[in-house]
PDB file of N, CA and C in Angstrom:
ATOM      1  N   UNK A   1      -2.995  52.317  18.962  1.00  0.00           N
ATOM      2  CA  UNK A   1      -2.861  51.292  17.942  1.00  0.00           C
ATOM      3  C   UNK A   1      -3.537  51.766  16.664  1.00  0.00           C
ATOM      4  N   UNK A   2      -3.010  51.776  15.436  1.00  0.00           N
ATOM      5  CA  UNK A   2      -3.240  51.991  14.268  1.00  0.00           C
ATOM      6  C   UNK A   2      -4.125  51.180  14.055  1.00  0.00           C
ATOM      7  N   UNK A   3      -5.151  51.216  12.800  1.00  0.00           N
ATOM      8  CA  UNK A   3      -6.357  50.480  12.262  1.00  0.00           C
ATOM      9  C   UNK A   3      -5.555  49.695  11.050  1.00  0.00           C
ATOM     10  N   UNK A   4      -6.384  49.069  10.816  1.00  0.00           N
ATOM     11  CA  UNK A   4      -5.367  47.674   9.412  1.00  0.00           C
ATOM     12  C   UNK A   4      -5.399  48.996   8.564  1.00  0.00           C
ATOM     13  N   UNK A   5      -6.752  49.862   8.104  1.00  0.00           N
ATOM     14  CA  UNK A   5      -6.436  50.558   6.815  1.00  0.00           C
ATOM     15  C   UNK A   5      -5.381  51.396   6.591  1.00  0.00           C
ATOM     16  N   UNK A   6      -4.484  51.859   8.023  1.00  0.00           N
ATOM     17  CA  UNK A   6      -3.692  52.660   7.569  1.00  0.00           C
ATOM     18  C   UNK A   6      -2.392  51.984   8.173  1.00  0.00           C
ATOM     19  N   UNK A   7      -1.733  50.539   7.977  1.00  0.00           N
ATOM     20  CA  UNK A   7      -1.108  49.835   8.951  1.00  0.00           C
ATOM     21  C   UNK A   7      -0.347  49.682   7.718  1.00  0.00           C
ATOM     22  N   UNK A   8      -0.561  49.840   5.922  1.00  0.00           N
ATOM     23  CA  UNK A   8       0.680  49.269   4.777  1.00  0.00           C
ATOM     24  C   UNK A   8      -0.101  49.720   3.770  1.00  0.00           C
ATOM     25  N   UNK A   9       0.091  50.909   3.706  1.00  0.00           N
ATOM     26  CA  UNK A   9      -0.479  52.133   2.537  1.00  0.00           C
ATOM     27  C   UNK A   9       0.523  51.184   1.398  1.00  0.00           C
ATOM     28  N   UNK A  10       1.850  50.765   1.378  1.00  0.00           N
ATOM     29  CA  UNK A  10       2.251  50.159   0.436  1.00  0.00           C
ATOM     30  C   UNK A  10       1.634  49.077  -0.308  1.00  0.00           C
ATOM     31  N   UNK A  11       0.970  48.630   0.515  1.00  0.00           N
ATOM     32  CA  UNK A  11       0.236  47.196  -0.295  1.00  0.00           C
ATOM     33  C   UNK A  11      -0.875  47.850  -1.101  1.00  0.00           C
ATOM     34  N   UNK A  12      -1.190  48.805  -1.123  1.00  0.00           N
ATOM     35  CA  UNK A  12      -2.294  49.385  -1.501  1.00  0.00           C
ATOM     36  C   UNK A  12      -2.231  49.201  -2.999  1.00  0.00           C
ATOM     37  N   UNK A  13      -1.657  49.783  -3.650  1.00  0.00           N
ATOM     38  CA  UNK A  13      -1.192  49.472  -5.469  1.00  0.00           C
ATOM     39  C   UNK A  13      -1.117  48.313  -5.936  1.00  0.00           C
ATOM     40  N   UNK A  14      -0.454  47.435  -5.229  1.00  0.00           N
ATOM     41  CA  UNK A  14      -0.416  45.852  -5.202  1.00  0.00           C
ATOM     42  C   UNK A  14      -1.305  45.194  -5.253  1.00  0.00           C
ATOM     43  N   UNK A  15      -2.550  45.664  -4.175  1.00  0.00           N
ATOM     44  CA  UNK A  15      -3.821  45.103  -4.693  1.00  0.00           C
ATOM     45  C   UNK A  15      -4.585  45.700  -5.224  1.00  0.00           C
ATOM     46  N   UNK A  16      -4.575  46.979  -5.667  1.00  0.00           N
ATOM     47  CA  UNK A  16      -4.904  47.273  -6.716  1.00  0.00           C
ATOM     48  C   UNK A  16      -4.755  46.678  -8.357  1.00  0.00           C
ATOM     49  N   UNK A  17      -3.226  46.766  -8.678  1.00  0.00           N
ATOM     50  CA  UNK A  17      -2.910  45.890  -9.626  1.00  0.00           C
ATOM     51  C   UNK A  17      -3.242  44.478  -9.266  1.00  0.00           C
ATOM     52  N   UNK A  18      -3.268  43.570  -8.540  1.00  0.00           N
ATOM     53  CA  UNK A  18      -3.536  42.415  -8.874  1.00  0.00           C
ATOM     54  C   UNK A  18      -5.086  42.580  -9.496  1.00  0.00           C
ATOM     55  N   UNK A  19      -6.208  43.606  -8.674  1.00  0.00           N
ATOM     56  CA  UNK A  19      -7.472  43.200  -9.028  1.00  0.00           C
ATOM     57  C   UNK A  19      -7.583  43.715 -10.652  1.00  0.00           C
ATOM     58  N   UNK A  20      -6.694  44.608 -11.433  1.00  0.00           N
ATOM     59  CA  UNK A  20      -7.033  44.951 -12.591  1.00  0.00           C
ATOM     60  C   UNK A  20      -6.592  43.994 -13.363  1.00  0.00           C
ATOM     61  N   UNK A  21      -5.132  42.898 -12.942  1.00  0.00           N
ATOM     62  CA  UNK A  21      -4.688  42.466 -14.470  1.00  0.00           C
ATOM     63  C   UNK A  21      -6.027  40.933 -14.167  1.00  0.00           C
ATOM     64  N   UNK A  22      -6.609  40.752 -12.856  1.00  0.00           N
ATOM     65  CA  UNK A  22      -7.594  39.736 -12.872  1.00  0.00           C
ATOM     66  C   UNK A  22      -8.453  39.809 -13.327  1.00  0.00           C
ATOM     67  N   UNK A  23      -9.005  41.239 -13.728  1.00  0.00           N
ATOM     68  CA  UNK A  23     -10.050  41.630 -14.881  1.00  0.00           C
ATOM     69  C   UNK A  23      -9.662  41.197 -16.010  1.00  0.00           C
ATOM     70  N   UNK A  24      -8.507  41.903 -16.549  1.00  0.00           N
ATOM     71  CA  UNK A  24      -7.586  41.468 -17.717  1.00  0.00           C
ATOM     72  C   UNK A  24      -7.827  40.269 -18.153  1.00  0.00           C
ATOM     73  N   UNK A  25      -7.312  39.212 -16.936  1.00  0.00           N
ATOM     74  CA  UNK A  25      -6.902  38.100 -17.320  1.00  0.00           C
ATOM     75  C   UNK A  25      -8.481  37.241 -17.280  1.00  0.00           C
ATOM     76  N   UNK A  26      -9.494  37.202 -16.468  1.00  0.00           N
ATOM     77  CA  UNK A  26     -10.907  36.933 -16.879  1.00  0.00           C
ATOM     78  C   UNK A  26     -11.804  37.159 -18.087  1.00  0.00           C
ATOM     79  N   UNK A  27     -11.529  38.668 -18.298  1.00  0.00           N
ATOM     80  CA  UNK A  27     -11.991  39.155 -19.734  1.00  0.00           C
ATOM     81  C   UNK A  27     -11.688  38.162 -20.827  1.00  0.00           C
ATOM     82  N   UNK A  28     -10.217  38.168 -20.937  1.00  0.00           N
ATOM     83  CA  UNK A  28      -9.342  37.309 -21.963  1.00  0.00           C
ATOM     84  C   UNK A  28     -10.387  35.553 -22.247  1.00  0.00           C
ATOM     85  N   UNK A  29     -10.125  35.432 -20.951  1.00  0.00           N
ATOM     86  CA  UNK A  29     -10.950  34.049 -20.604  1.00  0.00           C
ATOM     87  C   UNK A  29     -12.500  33.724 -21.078  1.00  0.00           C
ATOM     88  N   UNK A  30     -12.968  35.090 -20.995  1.00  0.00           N
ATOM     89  CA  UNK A  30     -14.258  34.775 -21.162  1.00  0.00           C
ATOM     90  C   UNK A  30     -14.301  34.507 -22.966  1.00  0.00           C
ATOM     91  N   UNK A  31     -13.396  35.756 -23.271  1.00  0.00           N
ATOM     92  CA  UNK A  31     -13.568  35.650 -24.826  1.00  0.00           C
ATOM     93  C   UNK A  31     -13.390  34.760 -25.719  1.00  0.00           C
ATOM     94  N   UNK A  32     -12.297  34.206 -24.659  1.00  0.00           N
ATOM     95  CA  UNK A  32     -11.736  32.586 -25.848  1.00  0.00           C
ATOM     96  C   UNK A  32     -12.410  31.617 -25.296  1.00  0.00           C
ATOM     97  N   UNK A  33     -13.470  31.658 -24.354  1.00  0.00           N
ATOM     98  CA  UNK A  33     -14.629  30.173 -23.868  1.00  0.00           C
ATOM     99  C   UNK A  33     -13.631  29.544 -22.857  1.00  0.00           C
ATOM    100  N   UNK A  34     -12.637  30.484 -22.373  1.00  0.00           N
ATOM    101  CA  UNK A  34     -11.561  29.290 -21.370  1.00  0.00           C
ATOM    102  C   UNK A  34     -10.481  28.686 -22.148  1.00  0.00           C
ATOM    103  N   UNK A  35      -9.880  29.186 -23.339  1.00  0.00           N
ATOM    104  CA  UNK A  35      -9.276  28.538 -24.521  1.00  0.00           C
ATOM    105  C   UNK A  35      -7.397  29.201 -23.734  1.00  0.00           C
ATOM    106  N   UNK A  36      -6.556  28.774 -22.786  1.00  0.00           N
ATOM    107  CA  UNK A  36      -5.689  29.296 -22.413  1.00  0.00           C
ATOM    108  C   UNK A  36      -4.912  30.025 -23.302  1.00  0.00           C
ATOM    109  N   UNK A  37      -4.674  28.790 -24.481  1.00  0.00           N
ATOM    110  CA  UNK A  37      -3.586  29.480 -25.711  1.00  0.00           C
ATOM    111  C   UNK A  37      -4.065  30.957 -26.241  1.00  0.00           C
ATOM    112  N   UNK A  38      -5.304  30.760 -26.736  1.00  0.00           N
ATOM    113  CA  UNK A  38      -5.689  32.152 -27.077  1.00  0.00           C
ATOM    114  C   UNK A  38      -5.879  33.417 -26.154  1.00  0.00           C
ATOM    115  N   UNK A  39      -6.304  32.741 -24.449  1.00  0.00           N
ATOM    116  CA  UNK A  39      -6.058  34.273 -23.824  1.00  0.00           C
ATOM    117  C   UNK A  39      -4.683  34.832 -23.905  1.00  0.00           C
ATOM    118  N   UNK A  40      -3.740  34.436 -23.867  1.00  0.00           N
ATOM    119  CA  UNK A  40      -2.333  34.535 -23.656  1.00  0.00           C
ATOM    120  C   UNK A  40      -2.018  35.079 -24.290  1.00  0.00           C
ATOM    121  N   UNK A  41      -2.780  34.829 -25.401  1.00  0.00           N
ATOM    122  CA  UNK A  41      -2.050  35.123 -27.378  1.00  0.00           C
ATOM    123  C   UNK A  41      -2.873  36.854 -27.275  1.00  0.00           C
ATOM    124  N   UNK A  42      -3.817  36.913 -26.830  1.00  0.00           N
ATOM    125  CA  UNK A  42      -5.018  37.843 -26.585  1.00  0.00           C
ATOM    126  C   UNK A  42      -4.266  38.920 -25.767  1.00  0.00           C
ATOM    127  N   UNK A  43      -3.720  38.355 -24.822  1.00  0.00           N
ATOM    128  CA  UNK A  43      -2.954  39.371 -23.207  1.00  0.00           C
ATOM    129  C   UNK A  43      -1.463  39.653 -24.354  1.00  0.00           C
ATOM    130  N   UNK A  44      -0.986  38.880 -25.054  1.00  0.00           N
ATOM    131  CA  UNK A  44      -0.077  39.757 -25.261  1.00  0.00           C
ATOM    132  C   UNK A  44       1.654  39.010 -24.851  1.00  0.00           C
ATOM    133  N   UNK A  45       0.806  37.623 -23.706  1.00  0.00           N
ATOM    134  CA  UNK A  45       2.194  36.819 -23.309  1.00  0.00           C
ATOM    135  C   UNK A  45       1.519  35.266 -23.618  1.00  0.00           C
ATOM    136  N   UNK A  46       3.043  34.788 -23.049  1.00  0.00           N
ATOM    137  CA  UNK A  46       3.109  33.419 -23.937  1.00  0.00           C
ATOM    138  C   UNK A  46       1.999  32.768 -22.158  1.00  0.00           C
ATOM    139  N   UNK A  47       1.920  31.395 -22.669  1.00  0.00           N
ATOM    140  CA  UNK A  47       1.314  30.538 -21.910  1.00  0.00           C
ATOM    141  C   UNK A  47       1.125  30.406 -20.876  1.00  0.00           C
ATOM    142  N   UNK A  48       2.623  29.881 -20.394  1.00  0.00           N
ATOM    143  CA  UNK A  48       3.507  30.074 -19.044  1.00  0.00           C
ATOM    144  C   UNK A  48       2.905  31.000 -17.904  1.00  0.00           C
ATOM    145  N   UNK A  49       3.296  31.684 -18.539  1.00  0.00           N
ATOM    146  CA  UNK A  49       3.202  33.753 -17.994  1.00  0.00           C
ATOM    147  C   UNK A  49       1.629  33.579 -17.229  1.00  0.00           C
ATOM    148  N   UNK A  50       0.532  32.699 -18.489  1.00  0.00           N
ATOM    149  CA  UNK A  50      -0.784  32.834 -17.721  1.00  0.00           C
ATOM    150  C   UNK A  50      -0.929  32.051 -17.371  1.00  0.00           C
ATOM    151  N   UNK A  51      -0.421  30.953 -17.437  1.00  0.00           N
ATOM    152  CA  UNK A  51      -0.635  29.978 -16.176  1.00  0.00           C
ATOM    153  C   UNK A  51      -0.418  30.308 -14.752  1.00  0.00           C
ATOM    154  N   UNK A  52       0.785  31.095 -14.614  1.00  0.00           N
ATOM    155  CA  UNK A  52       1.575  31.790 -13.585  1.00  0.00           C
ATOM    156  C   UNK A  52       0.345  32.620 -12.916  1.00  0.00           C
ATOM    157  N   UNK A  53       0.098  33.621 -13.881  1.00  0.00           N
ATOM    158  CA  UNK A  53      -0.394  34.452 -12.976  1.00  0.00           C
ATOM    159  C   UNK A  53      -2.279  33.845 -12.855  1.00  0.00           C
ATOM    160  N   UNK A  54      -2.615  33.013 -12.966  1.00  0.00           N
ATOM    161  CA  UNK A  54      -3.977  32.374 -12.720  1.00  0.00           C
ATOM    162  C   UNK A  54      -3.799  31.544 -11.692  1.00  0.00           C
ATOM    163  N   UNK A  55      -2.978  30.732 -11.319  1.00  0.00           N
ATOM    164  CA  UNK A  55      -2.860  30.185 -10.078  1.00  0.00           C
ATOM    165  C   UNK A  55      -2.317  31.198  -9.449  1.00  0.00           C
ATOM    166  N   UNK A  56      -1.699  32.665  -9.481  1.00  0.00           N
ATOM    167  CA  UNK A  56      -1.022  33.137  -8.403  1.00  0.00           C
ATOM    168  C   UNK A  56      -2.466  34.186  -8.085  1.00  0.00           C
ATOM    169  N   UNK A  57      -3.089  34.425  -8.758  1.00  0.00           N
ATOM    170  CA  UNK A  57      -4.560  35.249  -8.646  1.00  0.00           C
ATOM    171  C   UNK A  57      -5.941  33.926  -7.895  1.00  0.00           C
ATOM    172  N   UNK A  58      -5.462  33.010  -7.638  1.00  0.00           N
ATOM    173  CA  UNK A  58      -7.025  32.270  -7.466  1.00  0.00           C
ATOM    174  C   UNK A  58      -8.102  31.945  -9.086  1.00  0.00           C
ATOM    175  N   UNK A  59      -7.295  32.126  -9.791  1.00  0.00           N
ATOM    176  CA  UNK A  59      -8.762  31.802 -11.080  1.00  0.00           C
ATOM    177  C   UNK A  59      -8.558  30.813 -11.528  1.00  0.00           C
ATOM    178  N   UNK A  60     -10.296  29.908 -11.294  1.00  0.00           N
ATOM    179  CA  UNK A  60     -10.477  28.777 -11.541  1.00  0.00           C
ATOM    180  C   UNK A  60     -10.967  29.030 -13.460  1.00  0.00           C
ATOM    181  N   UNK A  61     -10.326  28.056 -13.893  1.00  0.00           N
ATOM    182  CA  UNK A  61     -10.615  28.232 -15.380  1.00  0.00           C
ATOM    183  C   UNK A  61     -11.843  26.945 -15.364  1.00  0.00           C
ATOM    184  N   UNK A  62     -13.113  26.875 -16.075  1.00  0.00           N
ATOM    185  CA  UNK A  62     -13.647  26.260 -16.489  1.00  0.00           C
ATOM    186  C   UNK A  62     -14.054  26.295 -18.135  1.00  0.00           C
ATOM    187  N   UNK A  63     -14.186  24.942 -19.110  1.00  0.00           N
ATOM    188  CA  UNK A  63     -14.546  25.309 -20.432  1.00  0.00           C
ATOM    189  C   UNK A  63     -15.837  24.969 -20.058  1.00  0.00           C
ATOM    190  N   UNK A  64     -16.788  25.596 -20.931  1.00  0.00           N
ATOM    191  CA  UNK A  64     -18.291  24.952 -21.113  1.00  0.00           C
ATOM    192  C   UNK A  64     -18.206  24.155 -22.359  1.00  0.00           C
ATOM    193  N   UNK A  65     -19.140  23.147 -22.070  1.00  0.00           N
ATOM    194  CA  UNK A  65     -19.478  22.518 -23.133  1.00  0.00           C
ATOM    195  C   UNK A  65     -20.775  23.038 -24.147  1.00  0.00           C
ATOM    196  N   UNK A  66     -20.154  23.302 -25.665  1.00  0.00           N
ATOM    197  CA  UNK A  66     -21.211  23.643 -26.207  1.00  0.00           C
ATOM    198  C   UNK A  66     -21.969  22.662 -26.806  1.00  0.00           C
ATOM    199  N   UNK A  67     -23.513  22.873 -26.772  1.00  0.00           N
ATOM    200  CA  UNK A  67     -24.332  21.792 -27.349  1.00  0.00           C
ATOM    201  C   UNK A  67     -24.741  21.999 -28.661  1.00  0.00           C
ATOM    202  N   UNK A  68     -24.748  21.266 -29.796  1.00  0.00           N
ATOM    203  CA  UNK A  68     -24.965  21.157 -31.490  1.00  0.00           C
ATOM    204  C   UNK A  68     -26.505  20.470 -31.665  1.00  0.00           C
TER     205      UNK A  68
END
């Protein structure tokens, strides 16, 4: 019996790419304070696109509240 690590060498890139564009798409997040329109505008795609891929990645968006 084969071990899981060598059971779908294909998935391998797959999660690779998911964990980079989740950098991507966190980075974006952090910069605009959680501001969706502007990560999007930031990544390069429209809204949609990051809505899509934030629920399809697990990322919880939170805004902070800033204090004056």
């Amino acid at each position: 019996m084969r071990g899981r690590r060598n059971a779908a060498p294909h998935h391998r890139p797959r999660r690779r790419l998911a964990r980079i564009e989740k950098a991507f798409i966190l980075d974006a997040l952090r910069e605009t304070n959680g501001v969706q329109s502007k990560a999007a505008k930031l990544l390069g795609i429209n809204e949609r696109s990051l809505w899509h891929r934030v629920k399809k990645l697990g990322i919880a968006i939170t805004k902070r509240a800033s204090g004056g």
